[in-house]
N, C-alpha and C. Protein backbone atom coordinates (compact mmCIF):
# COMPACT_ATOMS: atom_id res chain seq x y z
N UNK A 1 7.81 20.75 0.33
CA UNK A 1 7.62 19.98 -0.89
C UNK A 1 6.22 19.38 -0.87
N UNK A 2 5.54 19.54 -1.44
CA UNK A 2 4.37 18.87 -2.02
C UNK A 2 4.10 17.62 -2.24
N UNK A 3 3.27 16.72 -1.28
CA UNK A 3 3.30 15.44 -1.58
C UNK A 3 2.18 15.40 -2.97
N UNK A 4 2.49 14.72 -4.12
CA UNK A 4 1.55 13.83 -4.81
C UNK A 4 1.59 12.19 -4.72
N UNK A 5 -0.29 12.34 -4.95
CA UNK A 5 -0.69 10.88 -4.44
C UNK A 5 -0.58 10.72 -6.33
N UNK A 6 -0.70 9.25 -6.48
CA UNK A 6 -0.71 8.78 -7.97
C UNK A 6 -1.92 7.68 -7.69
N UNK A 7 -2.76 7.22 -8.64
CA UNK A 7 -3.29 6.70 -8.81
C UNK A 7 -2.46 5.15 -9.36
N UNK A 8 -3.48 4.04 -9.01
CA UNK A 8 -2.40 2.84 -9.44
C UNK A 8 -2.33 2.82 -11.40
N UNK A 9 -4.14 3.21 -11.78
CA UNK A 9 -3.72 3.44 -13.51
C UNK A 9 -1.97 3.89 -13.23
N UNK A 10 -1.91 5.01 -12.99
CA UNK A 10 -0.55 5.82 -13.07
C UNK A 10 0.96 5.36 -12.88
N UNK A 11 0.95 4.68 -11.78
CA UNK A 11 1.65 3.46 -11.29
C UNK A 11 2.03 2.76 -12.58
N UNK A 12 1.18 1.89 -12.77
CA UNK A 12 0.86 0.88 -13.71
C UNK A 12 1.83 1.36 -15.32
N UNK A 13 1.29 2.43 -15.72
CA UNK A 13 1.52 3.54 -16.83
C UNK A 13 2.68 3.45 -16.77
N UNK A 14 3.46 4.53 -15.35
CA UNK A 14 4.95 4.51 -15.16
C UNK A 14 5.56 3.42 -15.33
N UNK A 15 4.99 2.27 -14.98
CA UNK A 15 6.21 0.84 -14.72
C UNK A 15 6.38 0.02 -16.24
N UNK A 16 5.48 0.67 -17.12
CA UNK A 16 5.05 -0.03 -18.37
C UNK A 16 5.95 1.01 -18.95
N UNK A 17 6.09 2.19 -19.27
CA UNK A 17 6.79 2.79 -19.80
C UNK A 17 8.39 2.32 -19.29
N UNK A 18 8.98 2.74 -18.52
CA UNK A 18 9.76 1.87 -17.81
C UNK A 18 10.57 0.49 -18.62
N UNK A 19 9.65 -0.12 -18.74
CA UNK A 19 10.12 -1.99 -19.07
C UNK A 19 10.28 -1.69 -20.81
N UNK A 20 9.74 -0.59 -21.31
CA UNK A 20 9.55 -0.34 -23.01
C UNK A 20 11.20 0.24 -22.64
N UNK A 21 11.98 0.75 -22.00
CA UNK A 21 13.22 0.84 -22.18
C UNK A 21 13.38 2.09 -23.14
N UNK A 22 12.52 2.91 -23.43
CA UNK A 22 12.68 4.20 -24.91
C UNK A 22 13.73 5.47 -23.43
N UNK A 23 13.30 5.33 -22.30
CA UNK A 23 13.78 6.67 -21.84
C UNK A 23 14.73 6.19 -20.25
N UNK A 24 15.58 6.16 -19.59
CA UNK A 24 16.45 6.04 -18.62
C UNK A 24 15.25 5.98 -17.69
N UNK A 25 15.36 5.65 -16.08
CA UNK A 25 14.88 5.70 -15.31
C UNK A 25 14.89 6.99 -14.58
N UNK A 26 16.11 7.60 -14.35
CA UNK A 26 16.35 8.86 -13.84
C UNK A 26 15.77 9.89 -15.09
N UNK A 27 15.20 9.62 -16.40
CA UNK A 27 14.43 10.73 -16.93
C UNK A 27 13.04 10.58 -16.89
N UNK A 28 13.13 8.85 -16.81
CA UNK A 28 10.96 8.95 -16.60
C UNK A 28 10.86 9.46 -14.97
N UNK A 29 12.34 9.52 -14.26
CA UNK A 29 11.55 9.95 -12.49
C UNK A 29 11.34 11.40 -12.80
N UNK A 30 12.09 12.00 -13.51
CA UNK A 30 12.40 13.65 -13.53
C UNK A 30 10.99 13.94 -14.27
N UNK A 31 10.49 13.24 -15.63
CA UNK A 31 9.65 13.02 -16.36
C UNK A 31 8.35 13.61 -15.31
N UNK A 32 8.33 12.76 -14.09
CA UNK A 32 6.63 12.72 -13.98
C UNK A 32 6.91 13.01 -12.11
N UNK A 33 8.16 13.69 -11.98
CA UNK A 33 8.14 14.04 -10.67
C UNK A 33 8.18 13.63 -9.31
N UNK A 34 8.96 12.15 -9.68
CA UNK A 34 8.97 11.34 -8.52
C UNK A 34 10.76 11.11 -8.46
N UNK A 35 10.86 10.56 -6.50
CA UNK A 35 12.17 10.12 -6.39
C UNK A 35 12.44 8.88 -7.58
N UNK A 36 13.79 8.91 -7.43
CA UNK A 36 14.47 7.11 -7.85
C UNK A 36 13.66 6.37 -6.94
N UNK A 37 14.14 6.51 -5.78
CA UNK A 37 13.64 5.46 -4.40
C UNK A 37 11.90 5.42 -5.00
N UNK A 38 11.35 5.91 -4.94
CA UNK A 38 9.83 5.86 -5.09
C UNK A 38 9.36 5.05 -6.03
N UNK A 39 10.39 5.38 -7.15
CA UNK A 39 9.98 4.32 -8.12
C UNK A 39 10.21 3.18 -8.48
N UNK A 40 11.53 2.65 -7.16
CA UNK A 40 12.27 1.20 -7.09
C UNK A 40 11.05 0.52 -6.47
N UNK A 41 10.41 1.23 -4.99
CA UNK A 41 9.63 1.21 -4.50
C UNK A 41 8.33 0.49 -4.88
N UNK A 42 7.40 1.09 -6.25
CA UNK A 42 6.32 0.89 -6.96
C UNK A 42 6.81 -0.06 -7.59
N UNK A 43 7.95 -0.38 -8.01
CA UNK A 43 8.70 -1.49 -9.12
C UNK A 43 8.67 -2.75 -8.64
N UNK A 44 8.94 -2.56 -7.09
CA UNK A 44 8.94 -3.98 -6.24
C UNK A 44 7.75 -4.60 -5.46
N UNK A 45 6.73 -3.06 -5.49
CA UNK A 45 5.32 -3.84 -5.14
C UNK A 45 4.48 -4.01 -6.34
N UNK A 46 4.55 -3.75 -7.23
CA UNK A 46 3.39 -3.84 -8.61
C UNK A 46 3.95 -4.18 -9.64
N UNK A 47 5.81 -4.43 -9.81
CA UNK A 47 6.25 -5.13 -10.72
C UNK A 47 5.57 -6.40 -11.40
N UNK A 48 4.74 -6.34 -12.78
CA UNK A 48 4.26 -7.16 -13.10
C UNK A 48 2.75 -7.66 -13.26
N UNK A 49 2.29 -6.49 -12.38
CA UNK A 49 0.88 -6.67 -12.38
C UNK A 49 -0.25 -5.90 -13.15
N UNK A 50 -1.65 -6.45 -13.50
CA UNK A 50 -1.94 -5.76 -14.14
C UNK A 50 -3.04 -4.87 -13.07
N UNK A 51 -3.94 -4.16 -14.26
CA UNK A 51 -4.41 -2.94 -13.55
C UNK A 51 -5.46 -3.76 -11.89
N UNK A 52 -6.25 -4.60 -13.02
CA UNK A 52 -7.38 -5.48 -12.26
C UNK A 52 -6.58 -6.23 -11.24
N UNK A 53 -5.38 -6.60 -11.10
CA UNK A 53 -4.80 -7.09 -9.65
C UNK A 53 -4.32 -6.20 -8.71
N UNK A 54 -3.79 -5.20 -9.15
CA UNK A 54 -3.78 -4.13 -8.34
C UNK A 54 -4.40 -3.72 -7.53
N UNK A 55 -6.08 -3.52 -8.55
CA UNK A 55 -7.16 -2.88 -7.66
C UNK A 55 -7.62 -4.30 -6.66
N UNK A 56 -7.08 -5.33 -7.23
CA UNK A 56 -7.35 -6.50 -6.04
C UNK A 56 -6.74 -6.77 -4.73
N UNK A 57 -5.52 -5.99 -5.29
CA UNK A 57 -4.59 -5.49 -3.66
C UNK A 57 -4.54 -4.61 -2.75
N UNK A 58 -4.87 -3.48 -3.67
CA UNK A 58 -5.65 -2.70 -2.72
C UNK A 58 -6.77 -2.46 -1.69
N UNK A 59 -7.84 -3.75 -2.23
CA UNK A 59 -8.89 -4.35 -1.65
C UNK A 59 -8.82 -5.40 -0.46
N UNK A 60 -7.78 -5.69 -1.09
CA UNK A 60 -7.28 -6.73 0.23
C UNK A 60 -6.37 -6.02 1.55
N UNK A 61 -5.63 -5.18 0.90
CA UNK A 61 -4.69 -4.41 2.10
C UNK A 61 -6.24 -3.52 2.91
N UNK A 62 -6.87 -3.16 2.45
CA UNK A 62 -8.25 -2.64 3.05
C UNK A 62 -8.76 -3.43 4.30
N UNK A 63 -9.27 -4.81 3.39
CA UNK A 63 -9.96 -5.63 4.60
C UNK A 63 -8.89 -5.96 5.30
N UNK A 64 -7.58 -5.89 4.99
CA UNK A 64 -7.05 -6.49 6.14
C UNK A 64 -6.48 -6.00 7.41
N UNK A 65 -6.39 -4.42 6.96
CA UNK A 65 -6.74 -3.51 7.85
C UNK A 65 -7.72 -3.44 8.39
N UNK A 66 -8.69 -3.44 7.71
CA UNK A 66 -10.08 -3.54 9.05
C UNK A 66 -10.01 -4.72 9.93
N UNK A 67 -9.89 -5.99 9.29
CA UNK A 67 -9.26 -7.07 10.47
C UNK A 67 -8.50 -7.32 11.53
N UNK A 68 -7.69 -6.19 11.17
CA UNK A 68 -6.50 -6.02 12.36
C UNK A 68 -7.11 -5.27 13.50
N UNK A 69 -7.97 -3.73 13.08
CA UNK A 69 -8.97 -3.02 13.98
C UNK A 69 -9.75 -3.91 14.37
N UNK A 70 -10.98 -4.36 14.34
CA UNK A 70 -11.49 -6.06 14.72
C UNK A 70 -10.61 -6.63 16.08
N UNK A 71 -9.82 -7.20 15.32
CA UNK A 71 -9.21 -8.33 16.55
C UNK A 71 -8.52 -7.13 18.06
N UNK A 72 -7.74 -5.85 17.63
CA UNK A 72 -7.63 -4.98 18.36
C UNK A 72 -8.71 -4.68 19.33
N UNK A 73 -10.00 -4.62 18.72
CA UNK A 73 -10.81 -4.26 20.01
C UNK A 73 -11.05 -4.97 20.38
N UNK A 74 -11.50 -5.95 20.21
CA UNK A 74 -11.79 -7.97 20.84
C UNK A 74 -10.74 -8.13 21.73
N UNK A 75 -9.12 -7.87 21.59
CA UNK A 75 -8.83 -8.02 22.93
C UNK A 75 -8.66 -7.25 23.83
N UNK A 76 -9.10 -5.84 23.38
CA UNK A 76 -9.43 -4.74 24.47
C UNK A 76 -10.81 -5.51 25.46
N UNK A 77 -11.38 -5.53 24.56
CA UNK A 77 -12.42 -6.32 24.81
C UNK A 77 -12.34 -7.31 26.27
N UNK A 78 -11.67 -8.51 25.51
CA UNK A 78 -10.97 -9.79 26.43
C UNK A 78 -10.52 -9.59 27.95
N UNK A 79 -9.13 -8.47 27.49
CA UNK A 79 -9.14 -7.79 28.55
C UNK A 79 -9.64 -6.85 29.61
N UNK A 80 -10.31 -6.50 29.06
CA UNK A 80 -11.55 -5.75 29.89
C UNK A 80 -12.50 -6.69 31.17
N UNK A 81 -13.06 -8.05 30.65
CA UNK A 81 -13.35 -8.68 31.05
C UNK A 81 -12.60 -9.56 31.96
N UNK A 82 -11.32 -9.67 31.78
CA UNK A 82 -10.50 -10.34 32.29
C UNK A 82 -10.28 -9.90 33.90
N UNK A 83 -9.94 -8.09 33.60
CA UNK A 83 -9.66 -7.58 34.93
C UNK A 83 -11.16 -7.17 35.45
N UNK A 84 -11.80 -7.13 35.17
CA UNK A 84 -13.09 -7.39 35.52
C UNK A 84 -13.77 -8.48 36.89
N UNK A 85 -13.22 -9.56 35.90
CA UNK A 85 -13.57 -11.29 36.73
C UNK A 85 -12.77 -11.41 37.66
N UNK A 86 -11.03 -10.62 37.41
CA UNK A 86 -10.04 -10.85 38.60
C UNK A 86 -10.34 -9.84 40.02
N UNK A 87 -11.48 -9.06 39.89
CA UNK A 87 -11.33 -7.97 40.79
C UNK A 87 -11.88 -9.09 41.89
N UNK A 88 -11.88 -9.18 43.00
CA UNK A 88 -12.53 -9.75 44.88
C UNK A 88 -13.64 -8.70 45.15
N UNK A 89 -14.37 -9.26 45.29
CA UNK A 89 -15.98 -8.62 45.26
C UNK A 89 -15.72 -8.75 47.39
C-alpha cells in the first residue's frame, strides 16, 4: 500500500469539510483515501486550527526536535568527560 503524505492546507481542507456536515465521515475518508483512524487522528491534533497555527506547530515540533538532539549530545558530551576525570592516571 502506498503511503500518502498530505500537506497541512489539506489537513485543514479535510477537517473543514468534515464540520460543514454535507457528506458522512466514512465517505469524505473513502473520498480522499485515508483510514477512519487517520482522520480521528488529524481531528484531535488540528481540530480547530487555522492554517497559520498549524504552520506554527509544525515549526515548533521542528525546534523542538532539534533541542532534544542538542541536549542528547551535551550529555554524551558530560559523560564523556565524566569517565574521562574518573580514569587513575
Amino acid at each position: 500500500m502506498q503511503k500518502r503524505r498530505f500537506t497541512e492546507e489539506q489537513i485543514v481542507a479535510i477537517l473543514r469539510q468534515a464540520q460543514q456536515g454535507e457528506q458522512t465521515i466514512g465517505e469524505l475518508c473513502r473520498e480522499h483515501g485515508i483510514a477512519d483512524h487517520t482522520f480521528y487522528r488529524w481531528r484531535r491534533k488540528y481540530e480547530g486550527m487555522e492554517l497559520a497555527e498549524v504552520h506554527r506547530l509544525r515549526e515548533l515540533e521542528r525546534e523542538n526536535s532539534q533541542l532534544k538532539r542538542l541536549v542528547a549530545e551535551r550529555d554524551l558530551e558530560i559523560d564523556a568527560m565524566k569517565a574521562l576525570l574518573a580514569k587513575k592516571w
